[in-house]
Protein backbone atom coordinates (compact mmCIF):
# COMPACT_ATOMS: atom_id res chain seq x y z
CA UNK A 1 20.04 -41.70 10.56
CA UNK A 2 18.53 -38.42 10.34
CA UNK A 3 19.43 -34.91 11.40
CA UNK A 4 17.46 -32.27 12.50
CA UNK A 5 18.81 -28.58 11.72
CA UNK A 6 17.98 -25.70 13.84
CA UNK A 7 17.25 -22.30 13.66
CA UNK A 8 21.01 -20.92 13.99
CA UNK A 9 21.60 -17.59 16.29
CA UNK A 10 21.57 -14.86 13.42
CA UNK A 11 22.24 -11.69 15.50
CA UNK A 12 22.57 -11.08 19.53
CA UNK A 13 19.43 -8.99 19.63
CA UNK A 14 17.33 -11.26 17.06
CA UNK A 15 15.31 -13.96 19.19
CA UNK A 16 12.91 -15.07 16.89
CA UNK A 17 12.53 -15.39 12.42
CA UNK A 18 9.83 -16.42 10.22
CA UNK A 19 10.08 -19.00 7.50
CA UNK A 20 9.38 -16.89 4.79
CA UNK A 21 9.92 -19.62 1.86
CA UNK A 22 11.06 -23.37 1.48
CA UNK A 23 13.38 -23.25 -1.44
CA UNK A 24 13.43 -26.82 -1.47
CA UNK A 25 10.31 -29.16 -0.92
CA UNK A 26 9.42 -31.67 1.72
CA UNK A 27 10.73 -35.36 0.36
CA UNK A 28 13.36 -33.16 -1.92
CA UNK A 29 16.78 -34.89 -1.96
CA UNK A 30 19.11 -31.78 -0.98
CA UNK A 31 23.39 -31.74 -1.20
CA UNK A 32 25.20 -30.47 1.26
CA UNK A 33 24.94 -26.62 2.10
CA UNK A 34 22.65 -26.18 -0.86
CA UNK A 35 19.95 -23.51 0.06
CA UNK A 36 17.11 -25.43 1.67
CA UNK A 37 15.18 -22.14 3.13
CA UNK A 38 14.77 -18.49 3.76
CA UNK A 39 14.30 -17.17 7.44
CA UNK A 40 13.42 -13.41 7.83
CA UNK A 41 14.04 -11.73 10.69
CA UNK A 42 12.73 -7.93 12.23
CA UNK A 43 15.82 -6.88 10.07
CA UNK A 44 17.13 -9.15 7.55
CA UNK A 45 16.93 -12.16 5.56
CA UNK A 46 18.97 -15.20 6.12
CA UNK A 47 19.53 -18.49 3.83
CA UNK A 48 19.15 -21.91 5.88
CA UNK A 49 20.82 -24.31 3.97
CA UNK A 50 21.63 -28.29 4.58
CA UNK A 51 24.26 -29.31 7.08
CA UNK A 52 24.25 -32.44 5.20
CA UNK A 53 23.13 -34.39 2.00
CA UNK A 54 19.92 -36.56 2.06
CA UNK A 55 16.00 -36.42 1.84
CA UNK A 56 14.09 -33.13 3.67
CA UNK A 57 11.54 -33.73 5.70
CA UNK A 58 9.97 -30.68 7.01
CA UNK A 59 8.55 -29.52 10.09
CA UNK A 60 7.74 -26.32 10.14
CA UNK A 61 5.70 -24.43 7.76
CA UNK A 62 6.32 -21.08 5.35
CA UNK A 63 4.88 -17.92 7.71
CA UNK A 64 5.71 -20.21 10.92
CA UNK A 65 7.43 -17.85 13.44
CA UNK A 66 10.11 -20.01 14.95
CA UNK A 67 12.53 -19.15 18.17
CA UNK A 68 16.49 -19.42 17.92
CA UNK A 69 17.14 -23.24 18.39
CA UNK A 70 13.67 -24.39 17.12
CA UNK A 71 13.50 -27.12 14.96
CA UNK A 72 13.33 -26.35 11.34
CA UNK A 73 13.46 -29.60 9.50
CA UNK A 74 15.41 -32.96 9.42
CA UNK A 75 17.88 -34.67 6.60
CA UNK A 76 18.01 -38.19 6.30
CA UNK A 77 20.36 -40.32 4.90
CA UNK A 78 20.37 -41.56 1.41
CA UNK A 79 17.43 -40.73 -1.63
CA UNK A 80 16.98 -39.75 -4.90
CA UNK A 81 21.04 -39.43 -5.28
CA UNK A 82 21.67 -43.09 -5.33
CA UNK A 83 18.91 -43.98 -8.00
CA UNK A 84 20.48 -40.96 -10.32
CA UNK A 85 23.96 -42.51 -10.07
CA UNK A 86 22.97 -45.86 -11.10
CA UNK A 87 20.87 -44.95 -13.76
CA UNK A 88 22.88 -42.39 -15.57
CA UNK A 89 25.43 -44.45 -16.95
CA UNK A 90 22.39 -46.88 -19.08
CA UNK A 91 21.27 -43.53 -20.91
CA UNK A 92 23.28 -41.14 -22.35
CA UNK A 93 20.69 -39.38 -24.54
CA UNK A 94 19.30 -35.44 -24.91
CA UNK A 95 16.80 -37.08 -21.88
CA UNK A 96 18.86 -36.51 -19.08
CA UNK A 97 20.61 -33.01 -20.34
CA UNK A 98 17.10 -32.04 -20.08
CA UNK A 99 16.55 -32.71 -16.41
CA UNK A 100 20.10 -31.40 -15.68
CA UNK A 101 18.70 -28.16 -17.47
CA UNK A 102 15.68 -27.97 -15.83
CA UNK A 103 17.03 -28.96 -11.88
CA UNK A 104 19.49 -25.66 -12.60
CA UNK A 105 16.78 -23.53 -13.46
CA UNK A 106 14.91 -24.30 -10.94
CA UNK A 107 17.73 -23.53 -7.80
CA UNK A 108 17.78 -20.45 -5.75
CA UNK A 109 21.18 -19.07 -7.01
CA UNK A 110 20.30 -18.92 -10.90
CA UNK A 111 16.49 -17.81 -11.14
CA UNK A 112 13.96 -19.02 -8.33
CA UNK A 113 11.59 -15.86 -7.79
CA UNK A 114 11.69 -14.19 -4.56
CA UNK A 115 8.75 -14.75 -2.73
CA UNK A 116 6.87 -11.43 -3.38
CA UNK A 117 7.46 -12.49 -7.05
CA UNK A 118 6.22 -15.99 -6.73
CA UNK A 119 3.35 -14.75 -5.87
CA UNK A 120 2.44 -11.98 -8.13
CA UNK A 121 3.70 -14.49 -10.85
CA UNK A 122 1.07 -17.02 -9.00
CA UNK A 123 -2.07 -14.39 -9.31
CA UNK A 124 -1.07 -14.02 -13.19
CA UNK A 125 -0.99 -17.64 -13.50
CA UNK A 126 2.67 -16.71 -15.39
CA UNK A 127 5.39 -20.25 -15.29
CA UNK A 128 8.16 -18.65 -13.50
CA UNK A 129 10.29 -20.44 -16.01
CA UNK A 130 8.53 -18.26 -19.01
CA UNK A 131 10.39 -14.97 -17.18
CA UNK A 132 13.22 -13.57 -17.18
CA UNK A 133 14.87 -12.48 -14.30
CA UNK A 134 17.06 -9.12 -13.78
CA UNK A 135 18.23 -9.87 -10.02
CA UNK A 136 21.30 -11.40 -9.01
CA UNK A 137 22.68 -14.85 -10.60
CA UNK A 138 19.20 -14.22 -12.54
CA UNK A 139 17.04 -14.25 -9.61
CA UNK A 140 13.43 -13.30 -11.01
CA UNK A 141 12.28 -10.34 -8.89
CA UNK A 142 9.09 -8.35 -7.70
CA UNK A 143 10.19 -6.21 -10.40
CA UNK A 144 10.11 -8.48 -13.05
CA UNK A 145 7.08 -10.48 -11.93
CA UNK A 146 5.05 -6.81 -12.27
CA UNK A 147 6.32 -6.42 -15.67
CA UNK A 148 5.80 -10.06 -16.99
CA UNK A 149 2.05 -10.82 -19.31
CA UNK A 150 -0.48 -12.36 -17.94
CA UNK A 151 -0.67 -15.85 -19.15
CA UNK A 152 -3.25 -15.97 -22.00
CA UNK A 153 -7.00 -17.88 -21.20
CA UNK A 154 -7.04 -20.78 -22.55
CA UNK A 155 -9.73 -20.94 -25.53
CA UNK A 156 -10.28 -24.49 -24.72
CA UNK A 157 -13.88 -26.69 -23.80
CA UNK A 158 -12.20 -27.07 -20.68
CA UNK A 159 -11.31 -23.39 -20.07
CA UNK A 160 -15.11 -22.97 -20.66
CA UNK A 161 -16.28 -25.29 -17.58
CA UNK A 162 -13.58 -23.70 -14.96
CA UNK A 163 -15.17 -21.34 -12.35
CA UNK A 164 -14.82 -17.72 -12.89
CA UNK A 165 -14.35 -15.55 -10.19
CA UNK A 166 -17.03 -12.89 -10.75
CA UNK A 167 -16.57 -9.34 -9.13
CA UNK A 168 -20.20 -8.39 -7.46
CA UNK A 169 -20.85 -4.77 -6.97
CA UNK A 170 -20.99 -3.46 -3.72
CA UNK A 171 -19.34 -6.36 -2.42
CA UNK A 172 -17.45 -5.32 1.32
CA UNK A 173 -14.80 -7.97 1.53
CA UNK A 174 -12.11 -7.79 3.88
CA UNK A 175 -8.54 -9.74 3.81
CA UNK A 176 -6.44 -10.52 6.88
CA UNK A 177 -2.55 -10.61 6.45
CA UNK A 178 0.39 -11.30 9.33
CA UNK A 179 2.42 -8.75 9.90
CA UNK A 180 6.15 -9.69 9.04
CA UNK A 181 8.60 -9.23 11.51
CA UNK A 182 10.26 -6.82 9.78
CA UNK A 183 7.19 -4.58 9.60
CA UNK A 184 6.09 -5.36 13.04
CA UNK A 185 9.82 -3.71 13.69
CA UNK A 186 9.24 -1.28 11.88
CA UNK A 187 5.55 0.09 13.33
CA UNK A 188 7.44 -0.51 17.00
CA UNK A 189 10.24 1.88 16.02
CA UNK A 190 8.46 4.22 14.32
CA UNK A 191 6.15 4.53 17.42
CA UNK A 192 9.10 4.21 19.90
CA UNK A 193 10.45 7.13 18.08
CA UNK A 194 7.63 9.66 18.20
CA UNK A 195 6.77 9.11 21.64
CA UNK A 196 10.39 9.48 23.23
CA UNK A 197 12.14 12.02 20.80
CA UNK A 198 11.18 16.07 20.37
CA UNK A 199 10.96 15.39 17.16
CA UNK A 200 10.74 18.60 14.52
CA UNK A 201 10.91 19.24 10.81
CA UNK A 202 12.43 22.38 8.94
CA UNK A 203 12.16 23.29 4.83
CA UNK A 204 13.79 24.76 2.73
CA UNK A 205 13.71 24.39 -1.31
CA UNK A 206 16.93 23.55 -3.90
CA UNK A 207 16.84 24.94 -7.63
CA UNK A 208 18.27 21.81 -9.05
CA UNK A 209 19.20 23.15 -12.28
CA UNK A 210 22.83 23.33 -12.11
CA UNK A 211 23.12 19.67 -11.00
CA UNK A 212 20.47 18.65 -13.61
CA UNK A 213 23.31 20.83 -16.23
CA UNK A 214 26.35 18.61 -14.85
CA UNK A 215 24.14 15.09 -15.54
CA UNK A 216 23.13 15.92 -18.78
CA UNK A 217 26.80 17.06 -19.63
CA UNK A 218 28.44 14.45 -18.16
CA UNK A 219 26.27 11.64 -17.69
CA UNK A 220 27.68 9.76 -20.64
CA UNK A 221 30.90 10.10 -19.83
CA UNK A 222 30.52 9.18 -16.17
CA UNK A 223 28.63 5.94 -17.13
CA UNK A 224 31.80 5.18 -19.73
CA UNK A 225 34.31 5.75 -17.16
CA UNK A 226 32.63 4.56 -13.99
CA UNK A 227 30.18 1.81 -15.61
CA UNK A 228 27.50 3.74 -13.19
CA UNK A 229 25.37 6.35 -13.78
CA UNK A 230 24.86 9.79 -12.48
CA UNK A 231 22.34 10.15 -10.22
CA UNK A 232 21.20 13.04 -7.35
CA UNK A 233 21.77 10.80 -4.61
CA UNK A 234 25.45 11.29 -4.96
CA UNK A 235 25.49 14.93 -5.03
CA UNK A 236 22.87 14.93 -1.60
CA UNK A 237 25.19 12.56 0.09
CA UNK A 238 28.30 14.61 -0.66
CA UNK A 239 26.50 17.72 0.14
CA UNK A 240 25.26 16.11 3.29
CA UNK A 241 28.93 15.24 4.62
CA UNK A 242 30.20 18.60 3.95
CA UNK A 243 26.91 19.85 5.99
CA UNK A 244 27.81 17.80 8.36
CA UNK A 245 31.42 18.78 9.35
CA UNK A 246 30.18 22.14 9.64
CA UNK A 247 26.97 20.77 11.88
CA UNK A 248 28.85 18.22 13.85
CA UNK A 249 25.67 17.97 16.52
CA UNK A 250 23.28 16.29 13.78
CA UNK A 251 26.06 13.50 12.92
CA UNK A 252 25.88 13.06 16.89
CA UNK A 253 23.13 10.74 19.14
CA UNK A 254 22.44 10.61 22.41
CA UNK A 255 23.10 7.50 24.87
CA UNK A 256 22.14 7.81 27.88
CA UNK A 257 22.77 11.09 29.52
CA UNK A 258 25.76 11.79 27.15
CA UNK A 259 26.12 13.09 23.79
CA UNK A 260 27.92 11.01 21.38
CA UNK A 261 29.99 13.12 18.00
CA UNK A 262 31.18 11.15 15.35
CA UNK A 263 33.69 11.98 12.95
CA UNK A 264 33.03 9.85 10.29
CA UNK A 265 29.76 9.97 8.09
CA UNK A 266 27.90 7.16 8.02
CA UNK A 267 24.91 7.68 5.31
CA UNK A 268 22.05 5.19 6.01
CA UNK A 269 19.85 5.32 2.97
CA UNK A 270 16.18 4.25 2.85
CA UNK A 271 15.53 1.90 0.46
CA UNK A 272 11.55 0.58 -0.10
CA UNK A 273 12.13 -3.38 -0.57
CA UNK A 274 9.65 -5.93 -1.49
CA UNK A 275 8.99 -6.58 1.86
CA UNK A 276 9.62 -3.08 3.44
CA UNK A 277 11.50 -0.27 3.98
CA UNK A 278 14.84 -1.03 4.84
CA UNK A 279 17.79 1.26 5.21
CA UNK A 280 21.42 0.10 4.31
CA UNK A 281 24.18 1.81 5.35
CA UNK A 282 27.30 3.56 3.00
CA UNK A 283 30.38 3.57 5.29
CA UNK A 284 32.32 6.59 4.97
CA UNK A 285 30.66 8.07 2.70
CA UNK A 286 32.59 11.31 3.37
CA UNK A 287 36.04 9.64 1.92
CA UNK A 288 33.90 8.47 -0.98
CA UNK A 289 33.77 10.06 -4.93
CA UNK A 290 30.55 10.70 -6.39
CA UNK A 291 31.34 7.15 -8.53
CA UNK A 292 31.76 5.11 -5.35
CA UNK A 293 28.90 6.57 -3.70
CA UNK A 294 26.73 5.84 -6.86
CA UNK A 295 28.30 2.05 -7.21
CA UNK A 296 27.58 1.60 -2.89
CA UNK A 297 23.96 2.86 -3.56
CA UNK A 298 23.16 0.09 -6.90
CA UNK A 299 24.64 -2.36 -4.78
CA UNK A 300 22.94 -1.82 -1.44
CA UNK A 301 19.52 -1.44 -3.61
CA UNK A 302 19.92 -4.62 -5.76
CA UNK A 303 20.70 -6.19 -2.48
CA UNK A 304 17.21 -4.76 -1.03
CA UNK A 305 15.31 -5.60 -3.61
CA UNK A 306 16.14 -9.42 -3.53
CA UNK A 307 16.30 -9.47 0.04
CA UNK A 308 20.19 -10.58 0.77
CA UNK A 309 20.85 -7.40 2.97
CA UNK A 310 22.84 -8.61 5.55
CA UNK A 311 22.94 -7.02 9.76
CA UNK A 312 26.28 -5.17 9.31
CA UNK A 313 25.20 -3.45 6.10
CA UNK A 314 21.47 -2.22 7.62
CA UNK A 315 23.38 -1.02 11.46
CA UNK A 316 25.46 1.53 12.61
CA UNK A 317 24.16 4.35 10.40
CA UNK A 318 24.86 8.24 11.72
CA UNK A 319 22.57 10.05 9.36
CA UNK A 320 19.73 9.18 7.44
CA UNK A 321 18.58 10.31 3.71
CA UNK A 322 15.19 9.36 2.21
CA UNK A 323 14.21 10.13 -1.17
CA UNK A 324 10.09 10.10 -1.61
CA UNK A 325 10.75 11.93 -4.92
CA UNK A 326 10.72 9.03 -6.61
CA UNK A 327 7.27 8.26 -5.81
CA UNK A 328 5.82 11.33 -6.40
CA UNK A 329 6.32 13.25 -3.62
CA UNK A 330 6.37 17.01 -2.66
CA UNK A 331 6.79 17.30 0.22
CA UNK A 332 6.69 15.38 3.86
CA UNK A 333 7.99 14.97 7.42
CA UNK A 334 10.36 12.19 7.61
CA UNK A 335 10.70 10.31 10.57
CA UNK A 336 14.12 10.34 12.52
CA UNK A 337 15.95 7.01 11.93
CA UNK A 338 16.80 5.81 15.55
CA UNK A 339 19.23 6.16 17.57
CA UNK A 340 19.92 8.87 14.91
CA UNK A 341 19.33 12.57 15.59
CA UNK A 342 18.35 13.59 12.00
CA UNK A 343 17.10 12.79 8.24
CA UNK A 344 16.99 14.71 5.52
CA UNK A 345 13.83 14.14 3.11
CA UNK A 346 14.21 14.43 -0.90
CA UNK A 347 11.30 15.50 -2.92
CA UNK A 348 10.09 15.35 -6.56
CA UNK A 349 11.73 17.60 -8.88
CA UNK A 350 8.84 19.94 -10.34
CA UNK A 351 8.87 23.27 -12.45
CA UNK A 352 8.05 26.39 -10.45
CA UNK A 353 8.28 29.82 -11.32
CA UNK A 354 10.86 31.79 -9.03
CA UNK A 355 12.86 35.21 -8.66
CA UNK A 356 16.15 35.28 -9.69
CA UNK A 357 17.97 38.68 -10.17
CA UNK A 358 14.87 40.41 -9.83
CA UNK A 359 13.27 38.42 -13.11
CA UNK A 360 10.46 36.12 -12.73
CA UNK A 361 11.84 32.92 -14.29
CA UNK A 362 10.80 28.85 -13.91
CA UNK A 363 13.33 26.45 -12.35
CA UNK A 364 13.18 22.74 -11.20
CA UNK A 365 12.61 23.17 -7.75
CA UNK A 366 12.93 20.34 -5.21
CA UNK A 367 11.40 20.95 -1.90
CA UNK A 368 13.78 19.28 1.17
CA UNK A 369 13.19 19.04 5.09
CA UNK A 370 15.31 17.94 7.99
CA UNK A 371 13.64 16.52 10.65
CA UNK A 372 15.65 16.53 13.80
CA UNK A 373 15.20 15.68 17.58
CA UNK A 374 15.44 19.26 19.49
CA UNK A 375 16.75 17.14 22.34
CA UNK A 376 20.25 17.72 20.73
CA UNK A 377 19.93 19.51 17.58
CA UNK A 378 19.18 23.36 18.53
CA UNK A 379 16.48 25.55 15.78
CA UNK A 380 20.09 27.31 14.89
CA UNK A 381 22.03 24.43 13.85
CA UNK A 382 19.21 22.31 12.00
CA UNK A 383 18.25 25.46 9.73
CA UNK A 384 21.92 26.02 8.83
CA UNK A 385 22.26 22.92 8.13
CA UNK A 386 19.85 22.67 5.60
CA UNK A 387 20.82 26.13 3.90
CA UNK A 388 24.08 24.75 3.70
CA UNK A 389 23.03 21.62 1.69
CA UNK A 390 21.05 23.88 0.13
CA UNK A 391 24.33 26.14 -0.95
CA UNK A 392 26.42 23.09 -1.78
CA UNK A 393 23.82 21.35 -4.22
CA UNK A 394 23.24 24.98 -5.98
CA UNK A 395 26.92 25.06 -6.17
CA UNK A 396 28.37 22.26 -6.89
CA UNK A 397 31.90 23.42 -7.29
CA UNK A 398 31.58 24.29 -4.05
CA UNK A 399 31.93 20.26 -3.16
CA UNK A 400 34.83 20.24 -5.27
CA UNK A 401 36.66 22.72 -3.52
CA UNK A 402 35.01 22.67 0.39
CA UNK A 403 33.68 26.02 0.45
């Protein structure tokens, strides 16, 4: 008797996922709520796993966009378990440790690659097994398949007759890709947000030196104590808060034809993941240390990277930061993070030369901007705003003691 599993509801607005992977393969002999699948949805990804033990059969295919309640695959009874039972007991050699070894590093928990890394680790022709992986329960991911060799050419007579793919010059080749649903969400948001907010940006610039003085004092210790490090995201996201007690209109959104203030801070922070820019939330982020808000952030990103973010840690966010530093950036116009009212954009850290006391003199400057929807957020408020973050990450003590 066989059973077919369905796509299960996975959120009340979510009416549709893609079947991004098959962990297991069709004719596999699967346990009981072992991992079978991954479905992605327009904000998350989900695990599908086996509602009973038995032999897959598939029915739908990886990149298949499937509604809730659409058949996924079917289980049927009995398989490849029986056969290994009665055949385990007649050999009791170094074989069948083997196999054992090999089926467990070969399962999703301890080191399947992600798909993004499959396939990079597919175009180097590199045996996921040959890789080490840094994600959790030793998950290989994107990461890791960027960093891993390329597998060596074989020098063999064989290797000589194979068909080399030969780059011709000039060549005007073009290569079609589906949109995932969480980029298709994303584009529709982004859009959505441009046309129906008054959406403006304001600068301003932060000498980072005294916070750049606290790291490299204190760094060590901090990683000792904490087991995190010490990074600028802590000291924005504290600074922000602060900012934002003073500023309670750009913690606020608008529903509907009221304005809604919040009194708790909310930090979404935009993360790029294999698969897109998502943008986890840290809950209370104004009742957090700087070591809790660094531990939230590793944890939120790890979960990014490897694609286990779940709905309640990417909703409900009341201000957004963004960090394009990291990629080289000096400067942009972030775009608000709806229903949000503002984000504040981080920059690269760079050398400039600047007056201080009347003396020329270079500092590492970071250039910020808020952008903001005017709707609710008035020229006034967004500008002191940002000096204020400005004032607090200049002067840190000032965090310490909320002036």
């Amino acid at each position: 008797m066989s059973l077919v599993i369905k796509v299960p509801p996975v959120g009340e607005s979510i009416s549709e996922v893609t079947l991004s992977q098959w962990i297991k393969k069709d004719g596999d002999y699967v346990e009981m709520d072992e991992v079978i699948a991954e479905l992605e949805s327009d904000k998350a990804t989900f695990e599908l796993t086996a509602e009973k033990a038995g032999t897959l059969k598939t029915i739908a295919n990886e990149g298949d966009t499937l509604e809730i309640g659409a058949p996924v695959c079917s289980i049927e009874e009995g398989g490849k378990q029986a056969e290994t039972k009665e055949s385990a007991p007649q050999a009791e050699s170094k074989e069948p440790i083997a196999k054992s070894e090999e089926v467990k590093g070969s399962t999703y928990a301890s080191g399947a690659p992600s798909p993004s890394a499959a396939k990079i680790l597919a175009e180097k022709g590199v045996d996921a097994a040959d890789v080490k992986g840094s994600g959790v329960g030793g998950r290989l991911t994107k990461e890791d398949a960027l960093k891993a060799e390329t597998a060596k050419k074989p020098d063999t007579a064989a290797a000589k007759t194979a068909p080399v793919a030969v780059s011709v010059p000039g060549a005007r080749l073009e290569r079609r890709e589906k949109m995932s649903s969480l980029r298709k969400t994303v584009a529709k948001r982004l859009v959505t947000v441009k046309n129906e907010t008054a959406m403006l940006t304001t600068f301003n610039e932060v000498d980072m030196q005294p916070i750049m003085d606290i790291r490299a004092k204190y760094k060590d210790k901090f990683k000792e104590k904490h087991g995190v490090g010490l990074g600028f995201m802590s000291f924005f996201t504290k600074a922000v808060c602060e900012a934002l007690k003073d500023f309670p209109s750009v913690n606020a959104r608008i529903e509907g034809e009221e304005i809604v203030f919040n009194d708790f801070a909310d930090i979404s922070i935009a993360v790029s993941a294999p698969k897109g820019l998502v943008v986890p939330v840290i809950r209370n982020a104004e009742a957090k240390s700087l070591a809790e808000i660094e531990a939230s952030v590793v944890a939120l990103a790890v979960k990014a990277r490897d694609g286990k973010l779940t709905l309640e840690e990417m909703t409900g966010g009341t201000f957004t930061i963004t960090n394009g530093g990291v990629f080289g950036s000096m400067m942009s116009t972030p775009i608000i993070n709806a229903p949000q009212s503002a984000i504040l954009g981080m920059h690269n850290i760079v050398e400039r030369p600047v007056a201080v006391n009347g003396q020329v003199v270079i500092r590492p400057i970071m250039y910020v901007a808020l952008s903001y929807d005017h709707r609710i957020i008035d020229g006034r408020e967004s500008v002191g705003f940002l000096v204020r973050v400005k004032q607090l990450l200049e002067d840190p003590t000032r965090l310490l003691l909320g002036v």
